[in-house]
Protein backbone atom coordinates (compact mmCIF):
# COMPACT_ATOMS: atom_id res chain seq x y z
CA UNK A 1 0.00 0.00 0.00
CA UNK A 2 1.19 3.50 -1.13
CA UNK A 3 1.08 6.34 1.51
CA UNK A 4 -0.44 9.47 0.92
CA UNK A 5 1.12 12.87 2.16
CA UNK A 6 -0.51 15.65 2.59
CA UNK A 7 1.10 19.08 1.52
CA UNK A 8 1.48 22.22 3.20
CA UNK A 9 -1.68 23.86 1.19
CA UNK A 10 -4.01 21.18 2.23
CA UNK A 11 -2.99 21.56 5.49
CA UNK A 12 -3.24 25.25 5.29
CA UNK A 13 -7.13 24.72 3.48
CA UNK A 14 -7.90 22.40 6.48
CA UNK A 15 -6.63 25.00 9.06
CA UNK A 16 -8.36 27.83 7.07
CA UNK A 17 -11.69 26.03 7.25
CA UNK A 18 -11.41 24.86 11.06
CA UNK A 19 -10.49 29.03 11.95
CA UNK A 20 -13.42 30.19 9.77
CA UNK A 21 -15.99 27.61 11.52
CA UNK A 22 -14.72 28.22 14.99
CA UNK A 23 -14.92 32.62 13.70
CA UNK A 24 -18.55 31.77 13.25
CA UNK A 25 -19.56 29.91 16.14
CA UNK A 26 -18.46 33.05 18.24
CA UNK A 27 -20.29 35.01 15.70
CA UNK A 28 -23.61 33.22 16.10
CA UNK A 29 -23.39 33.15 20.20
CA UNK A 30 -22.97 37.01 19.60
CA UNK A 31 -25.77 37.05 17.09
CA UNK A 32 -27.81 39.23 19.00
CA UNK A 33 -25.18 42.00 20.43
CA UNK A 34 -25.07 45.03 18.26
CA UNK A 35 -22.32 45.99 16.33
CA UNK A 36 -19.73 48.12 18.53
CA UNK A 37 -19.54 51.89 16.39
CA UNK A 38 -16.12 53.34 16.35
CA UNK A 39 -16.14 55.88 18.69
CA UNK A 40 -17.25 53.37 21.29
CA UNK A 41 -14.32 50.16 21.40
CA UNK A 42 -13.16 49.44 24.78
CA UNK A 43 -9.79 49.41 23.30
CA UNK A 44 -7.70 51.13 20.33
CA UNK A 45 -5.58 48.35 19.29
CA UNK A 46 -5.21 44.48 20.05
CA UNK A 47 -1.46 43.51 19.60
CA UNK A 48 -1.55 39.90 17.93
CA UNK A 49 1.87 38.59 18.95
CA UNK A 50 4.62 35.73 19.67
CA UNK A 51 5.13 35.78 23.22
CA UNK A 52 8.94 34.98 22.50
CA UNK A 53 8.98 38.27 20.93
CA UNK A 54 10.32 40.40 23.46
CA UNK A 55 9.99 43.68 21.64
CA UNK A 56 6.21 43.76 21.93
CA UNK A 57 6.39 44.22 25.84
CA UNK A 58 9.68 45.52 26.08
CA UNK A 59 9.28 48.90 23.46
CA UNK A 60 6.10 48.18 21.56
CA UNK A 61 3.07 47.88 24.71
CA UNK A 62 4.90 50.97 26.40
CA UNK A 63 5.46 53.55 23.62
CA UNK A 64 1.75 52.55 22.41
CA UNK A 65 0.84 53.17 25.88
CA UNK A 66 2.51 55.67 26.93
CA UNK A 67 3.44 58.67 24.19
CA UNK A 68 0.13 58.20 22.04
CA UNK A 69 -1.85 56.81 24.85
CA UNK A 70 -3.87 54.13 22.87
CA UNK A 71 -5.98 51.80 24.75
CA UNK A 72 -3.86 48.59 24.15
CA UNK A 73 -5.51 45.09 24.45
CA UNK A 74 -2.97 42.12 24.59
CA UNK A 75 -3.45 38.59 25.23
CA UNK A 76 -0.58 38.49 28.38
CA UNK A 77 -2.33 40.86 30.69
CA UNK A 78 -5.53 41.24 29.15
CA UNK A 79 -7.11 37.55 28.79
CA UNK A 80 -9.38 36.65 31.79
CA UNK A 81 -8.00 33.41 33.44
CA UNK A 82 -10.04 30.67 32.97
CA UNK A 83 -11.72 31.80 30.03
CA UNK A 84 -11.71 29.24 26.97
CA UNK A 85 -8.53 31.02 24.76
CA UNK A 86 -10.81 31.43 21.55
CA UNK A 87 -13.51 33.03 23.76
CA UNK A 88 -11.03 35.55 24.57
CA UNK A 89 -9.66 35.67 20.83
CA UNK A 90 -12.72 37.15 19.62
CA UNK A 91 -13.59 39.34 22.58
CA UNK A 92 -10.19 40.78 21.52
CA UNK A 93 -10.75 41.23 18.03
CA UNK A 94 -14.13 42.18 18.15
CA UNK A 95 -13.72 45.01 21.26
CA UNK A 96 -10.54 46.54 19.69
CA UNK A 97 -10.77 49.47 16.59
CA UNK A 98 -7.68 47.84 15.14
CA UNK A 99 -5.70 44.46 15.40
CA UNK A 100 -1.83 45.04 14.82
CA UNK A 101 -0.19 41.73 13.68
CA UNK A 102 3.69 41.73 14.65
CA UNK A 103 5.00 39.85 12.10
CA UNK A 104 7.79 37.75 12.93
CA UNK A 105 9.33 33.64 12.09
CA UNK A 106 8.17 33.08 16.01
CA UNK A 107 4.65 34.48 15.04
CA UNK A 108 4.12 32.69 11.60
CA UNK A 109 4.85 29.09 14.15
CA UNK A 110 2.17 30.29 16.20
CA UNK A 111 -1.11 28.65 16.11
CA UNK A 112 -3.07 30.86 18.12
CA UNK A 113 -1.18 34.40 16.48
CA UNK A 114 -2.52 32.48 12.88
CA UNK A 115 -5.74 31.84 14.83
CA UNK A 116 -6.18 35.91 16.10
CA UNK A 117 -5.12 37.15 12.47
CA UNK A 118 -7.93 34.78 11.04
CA UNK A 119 -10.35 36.16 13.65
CA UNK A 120 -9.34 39.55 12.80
CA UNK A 121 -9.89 39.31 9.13
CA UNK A 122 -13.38 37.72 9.48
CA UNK A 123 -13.98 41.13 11.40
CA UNK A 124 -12.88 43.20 8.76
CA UNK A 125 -15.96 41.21 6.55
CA UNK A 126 -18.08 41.18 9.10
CA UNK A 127 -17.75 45.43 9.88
CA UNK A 128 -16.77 45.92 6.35
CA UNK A 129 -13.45 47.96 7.34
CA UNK A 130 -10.05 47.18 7.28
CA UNK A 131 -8.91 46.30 11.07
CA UNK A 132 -5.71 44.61 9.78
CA UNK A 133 -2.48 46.75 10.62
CA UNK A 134 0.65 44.29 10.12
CA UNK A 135 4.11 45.30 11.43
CA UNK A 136 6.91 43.37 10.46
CA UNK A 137 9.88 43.11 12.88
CA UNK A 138 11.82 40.89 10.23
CA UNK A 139 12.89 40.75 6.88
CA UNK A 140 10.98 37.72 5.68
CA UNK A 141 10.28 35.97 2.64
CA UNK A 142 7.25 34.91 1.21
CA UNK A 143 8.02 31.50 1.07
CA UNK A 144 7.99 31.58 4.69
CA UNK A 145 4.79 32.83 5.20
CA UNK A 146 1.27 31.11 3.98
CA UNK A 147 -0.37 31.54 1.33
CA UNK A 148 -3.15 33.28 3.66
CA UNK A 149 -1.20 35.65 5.44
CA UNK A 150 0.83 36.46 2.13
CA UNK A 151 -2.19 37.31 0.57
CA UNK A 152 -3.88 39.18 3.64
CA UNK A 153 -0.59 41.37 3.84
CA UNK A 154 -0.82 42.41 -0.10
CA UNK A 155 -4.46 43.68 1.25
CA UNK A 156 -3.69 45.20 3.97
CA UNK A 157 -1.74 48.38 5.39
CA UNK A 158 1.95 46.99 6.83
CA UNK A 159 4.36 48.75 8.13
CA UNK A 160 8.47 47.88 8.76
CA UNK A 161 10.65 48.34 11.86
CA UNK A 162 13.46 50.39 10.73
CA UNK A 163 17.13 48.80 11.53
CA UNK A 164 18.43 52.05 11.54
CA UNK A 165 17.17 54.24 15.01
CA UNK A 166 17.18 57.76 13.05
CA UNK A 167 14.86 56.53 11.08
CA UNK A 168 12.22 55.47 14.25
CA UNK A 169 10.88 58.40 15.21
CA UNK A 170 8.95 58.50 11.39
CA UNK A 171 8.39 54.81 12.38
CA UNK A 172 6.50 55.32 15.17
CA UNK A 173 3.96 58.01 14.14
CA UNK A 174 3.41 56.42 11.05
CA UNK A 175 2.47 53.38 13.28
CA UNK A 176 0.02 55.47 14.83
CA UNK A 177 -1.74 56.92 12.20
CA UNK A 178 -2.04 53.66 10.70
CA UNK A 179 -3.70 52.32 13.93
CA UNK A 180 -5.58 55.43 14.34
CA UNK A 181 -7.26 55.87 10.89
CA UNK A 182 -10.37 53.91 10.25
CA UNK A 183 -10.34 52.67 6.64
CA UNK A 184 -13.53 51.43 4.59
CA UNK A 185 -12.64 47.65 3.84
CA UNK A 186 -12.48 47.49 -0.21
């Protein structure tokens, strides 16, 4: 008997359909909750991340925080213990104006940063806005990255961390425009 083996697409199909089924389920059980308006998010940004990134808590959470004082929701502090993880996923994505996706090798490994950038997508459809904002901390290639999240990043606004420190000043208020604009979804 021949084995089969599955590729990395199928895989990626299966995992794309499992994300999108579990995105509706918490869309049905809040069927009946209206749709949050933009003035009114309990927070500004949710920061989609690899916890082995130390950047994100290190410069990232404070300078957010602290010079342009955005309401930051992240899953270290922020998720209520006890809570199922994909409960608190889409309370995330769904209380936050804008989910920022720090793109990094430890990130693309991550099942549950592939699961929050799935959830946050589905919310762009569902509010018909973009709520994607993708940073990348690394130079990376395409072939590293799935064919989803290569093809979500071609739709969506990304910005790069800049090697060179005279250049991070620009960075960072370009970073918050980004997260503070609120973009029709085309």
């Amino acid at each position: 008997m021949v084995g089969t083996t599955r590729g990395k697409n199928e895989e990626v199909d299966n995992k794309y359909i499992i994300w999108t089924l579990r995105y509706w389920y918490h869309a049905a059980k809040l069927k009946f909750q209206p749709v949050i308006s933009p003035e009114n998010f309990e927070f500004d940004v949710f920061v989609s991340y690899s916890d082995k990134d130390d950047f994100v808590e290190e410069e990232l959470i404070p300078k957010l925080q602290d010079e342009f004082n955005f309401r930051v929701m992240m899953h270290g502090l922020c998720f209520p213990a006890g809570g199922h993880i994909t409960d608190s996923i889409h309370m995330a994505v769904t209380t936050s104006r804008k989910t920022l996706v720090v793109i990094t090798k430890n990130m693309l490994n991550s099942h549950w940063c592939n699961y929050e950038l799935m959830m946050a997508r589905r919310e762009a459809i569902r509010r018909g806005r973009q709520v994607l904002v993708f940073l990348f901390l690394e130079d990376l290639e395409h072939s590293e990255m799935t064919s989803n999240i290569a093809s979500y990043i071609r739709e969506s606004t990304y910005i790069a961390y800049p090697p060179d420190p005279r250049h991070r000043r620009v960075f960072w208020r370009k970073l918050a425009d980004d997260l503070g604009a609120d973009v029709p979804f085309s």
